[in-house]
Protein backbone atom coordinates (compact mmCIF):
# COMPACT_ATOMS: atom_id res chain seq x y z
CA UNK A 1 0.00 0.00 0.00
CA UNK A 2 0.94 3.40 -0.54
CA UNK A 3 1.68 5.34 3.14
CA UNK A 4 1.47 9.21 2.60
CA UNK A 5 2.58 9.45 6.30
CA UNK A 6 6.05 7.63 5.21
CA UNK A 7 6.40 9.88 2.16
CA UNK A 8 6.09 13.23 4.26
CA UNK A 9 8.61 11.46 6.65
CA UNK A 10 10.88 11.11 3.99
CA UNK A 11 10.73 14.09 2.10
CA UNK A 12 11.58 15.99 5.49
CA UNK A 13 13.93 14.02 6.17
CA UNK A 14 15.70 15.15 2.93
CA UNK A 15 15.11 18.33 3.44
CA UNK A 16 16.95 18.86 7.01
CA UNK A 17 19.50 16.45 5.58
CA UNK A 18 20.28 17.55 1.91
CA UNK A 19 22.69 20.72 1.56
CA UNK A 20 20.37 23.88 2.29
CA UNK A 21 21.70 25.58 -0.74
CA UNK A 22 20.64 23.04 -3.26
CA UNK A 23 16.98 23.05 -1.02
CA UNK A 24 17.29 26.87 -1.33
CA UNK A 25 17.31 26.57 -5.06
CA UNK A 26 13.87 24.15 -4.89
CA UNK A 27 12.45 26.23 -2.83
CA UNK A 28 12.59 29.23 -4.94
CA UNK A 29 10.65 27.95 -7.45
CA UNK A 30 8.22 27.62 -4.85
CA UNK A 31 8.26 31.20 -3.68
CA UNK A 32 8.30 32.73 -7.02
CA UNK A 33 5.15 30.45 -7.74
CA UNK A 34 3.68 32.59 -4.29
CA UNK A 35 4.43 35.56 -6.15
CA UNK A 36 7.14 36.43 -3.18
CA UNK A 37 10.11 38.59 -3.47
CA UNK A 38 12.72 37.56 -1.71
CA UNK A 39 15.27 40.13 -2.27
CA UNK A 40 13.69 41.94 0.51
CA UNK A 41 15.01 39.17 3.23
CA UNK A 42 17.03 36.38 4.35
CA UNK A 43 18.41 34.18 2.36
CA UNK A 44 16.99 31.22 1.60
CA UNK A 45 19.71 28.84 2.58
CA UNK A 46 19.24 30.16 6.06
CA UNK A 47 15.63 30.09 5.52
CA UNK A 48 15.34 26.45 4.86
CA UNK A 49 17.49 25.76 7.85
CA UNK A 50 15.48 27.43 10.17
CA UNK A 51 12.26 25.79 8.69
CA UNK A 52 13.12 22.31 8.00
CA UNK A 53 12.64 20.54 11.35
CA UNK A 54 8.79 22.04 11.25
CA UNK A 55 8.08 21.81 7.29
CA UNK A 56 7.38 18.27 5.44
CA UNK A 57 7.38 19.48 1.99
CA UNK A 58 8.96 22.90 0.37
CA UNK A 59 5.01 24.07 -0.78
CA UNK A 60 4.85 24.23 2.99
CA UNK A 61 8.11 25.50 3.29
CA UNK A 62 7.32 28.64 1.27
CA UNK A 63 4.00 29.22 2.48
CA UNK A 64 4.73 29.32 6.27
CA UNK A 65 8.27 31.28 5.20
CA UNK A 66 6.54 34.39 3.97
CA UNK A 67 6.35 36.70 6.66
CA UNK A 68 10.13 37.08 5.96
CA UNK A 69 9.35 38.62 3.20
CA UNK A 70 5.59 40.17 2.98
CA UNK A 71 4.33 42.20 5.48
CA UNK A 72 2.09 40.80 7.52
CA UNK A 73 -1.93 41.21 6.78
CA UNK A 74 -3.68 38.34 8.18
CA UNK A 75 -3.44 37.80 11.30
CA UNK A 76 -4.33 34.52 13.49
CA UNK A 77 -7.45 35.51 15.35
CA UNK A 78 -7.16 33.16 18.11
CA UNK A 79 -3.63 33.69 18.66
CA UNK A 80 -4.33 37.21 18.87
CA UNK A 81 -7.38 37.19 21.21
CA UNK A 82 -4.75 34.56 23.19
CA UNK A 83 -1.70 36.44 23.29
CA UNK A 84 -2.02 40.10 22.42
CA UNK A 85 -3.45 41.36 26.35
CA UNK A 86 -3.04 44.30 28.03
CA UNK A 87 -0.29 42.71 29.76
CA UNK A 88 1.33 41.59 27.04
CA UNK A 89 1.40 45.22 25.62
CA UNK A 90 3.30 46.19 27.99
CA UNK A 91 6.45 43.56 27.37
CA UNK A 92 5.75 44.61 23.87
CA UNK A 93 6.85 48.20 24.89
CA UNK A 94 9.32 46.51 26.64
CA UNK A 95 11.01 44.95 24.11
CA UNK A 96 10.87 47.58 21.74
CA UNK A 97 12.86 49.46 23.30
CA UNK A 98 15.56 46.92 24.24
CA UNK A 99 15.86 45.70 20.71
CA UNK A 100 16.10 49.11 19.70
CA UNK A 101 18.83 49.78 21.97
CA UNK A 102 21.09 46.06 20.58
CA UNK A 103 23.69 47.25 18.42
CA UNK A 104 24.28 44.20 17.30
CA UNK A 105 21.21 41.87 15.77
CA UNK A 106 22.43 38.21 16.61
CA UNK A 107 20.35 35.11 17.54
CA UNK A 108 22.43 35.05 21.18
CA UNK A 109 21.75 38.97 21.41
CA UNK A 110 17.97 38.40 20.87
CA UNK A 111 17.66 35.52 23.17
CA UNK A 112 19.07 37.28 25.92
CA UNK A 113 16.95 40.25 25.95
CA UNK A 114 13.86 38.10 25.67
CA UNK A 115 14.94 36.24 28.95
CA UNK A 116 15.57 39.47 31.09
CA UNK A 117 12.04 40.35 29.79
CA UNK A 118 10.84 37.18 31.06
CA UNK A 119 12.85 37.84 34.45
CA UNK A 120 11.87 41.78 34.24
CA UNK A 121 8.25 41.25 34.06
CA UNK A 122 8.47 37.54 36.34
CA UNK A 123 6.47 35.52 33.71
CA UNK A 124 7.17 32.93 31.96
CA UNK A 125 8.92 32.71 28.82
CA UNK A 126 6.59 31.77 27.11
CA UNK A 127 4.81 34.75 27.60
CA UNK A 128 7.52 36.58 26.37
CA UNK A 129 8.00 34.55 22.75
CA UNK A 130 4.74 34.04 21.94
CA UNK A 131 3.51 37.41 21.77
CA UNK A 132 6.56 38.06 19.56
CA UNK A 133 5.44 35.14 17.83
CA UNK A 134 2.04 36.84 16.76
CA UNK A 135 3.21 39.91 16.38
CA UNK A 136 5.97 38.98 14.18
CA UNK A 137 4.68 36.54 12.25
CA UNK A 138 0.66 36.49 12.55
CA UNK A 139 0.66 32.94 14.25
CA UNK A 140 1.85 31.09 17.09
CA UNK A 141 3.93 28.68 15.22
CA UNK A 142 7.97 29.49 13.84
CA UNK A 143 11.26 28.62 14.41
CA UNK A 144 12.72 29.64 17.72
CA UNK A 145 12.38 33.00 18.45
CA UNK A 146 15.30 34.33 18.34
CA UNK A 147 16.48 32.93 15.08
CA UNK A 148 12.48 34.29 13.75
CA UNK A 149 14.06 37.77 14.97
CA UNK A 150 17.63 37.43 13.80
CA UNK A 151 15.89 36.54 9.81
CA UNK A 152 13.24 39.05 10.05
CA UNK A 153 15.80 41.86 11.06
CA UNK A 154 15.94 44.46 13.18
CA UNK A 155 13.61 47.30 11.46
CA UNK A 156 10.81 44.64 10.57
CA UNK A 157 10.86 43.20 13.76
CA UNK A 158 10.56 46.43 15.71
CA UNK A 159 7.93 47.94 12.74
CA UNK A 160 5.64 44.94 13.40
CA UNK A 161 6.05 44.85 17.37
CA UNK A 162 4.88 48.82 17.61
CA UNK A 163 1.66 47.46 15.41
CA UNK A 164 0.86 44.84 17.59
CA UNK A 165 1.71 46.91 20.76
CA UNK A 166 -0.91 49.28 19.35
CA UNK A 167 -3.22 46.99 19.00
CA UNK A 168 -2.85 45.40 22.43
CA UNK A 169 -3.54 49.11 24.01
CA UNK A 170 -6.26 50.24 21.84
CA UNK A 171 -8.24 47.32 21.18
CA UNK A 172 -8.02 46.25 25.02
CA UNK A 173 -8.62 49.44 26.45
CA UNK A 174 -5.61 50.55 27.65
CA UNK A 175 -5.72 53.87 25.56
């Protein structure tokens, strides 16, 4: 019989184990299919490294890659109403500020100013990433934060955490 299951496990498989350049190259086709410019983003190499351990086949690949490169206009409702509180406004402001401050925009860099949020606020941090999660990307599911961030870049990141920000304030009443 033919297992679907067993042909998703293998095409992943290949695609966290094949060179990421020679993915890359796939997955363009893919993205130009989307009708997504990628000049304005990471490269796809790094891309496809960051995705591959969450994406079975490169049509999923591209599709849950474009925030990198497409402002975001859809976002998950649920994972707003979830994540986006009053509370959560406020580490938004937060972090705005602190990543405006980095002078260097590194994975390590990242992840340490989202754990002194966590520790600054006493939450979890959880509820430090995954309101960066929605903000950033319009849904609760990516690649680990920091690497998100460190792709996305500095200007986008702190562009789409002011919009969200603004949204947690106004829309929950805190304007």
């Amino acid at each position: 019989i033919f297992n679907t299951d067993k042909l998703l496990w293998i095409n992943q498989h290949y695609l966290k184990s094949d060179d990421p350049k020679k993915t890359a190259q796939e997955l363009q086709w893919h993205m130009d299919h989307l009708h997504v410019d990628i000049s304005h983003g990471p490269e796809l190499s790094d891309v496809v490294i960051a995705q591959a351990e969450r994406c079975k086949t490169l049509k999923e690949m591209a599709e849950k890659s474009r925030y990198f490169y497409e402002d975001i206009t859809d976002y998950d409702s649920s994972a707003m109403k979830k994540h986006l509180s009053a509370e959560s406004g406020d580490v938004l402001e937060y972090l705005i500020k602190e990543f405006q401050a980095l002078s260097q925009w590194e994975s390590d860099t990242i992840h340490e100013v989202v754990v002194e949020t966590a520790e600054t606020f006493d939450i979890k941090l959880g509820n430090v990433a995954q309101p960066i999660r929605v903000a950033v990307t319009g849904n609760t599911i990516s690649p680990p934060i920091d690497l998100t961030l460190a792709l996305l870049g500095k200007e986008k990141t702190v562009a789409r955490l002011k919009k969200a920000a603004i949204y947690a304030s106004s829309v929950l009443g805190k304007d």
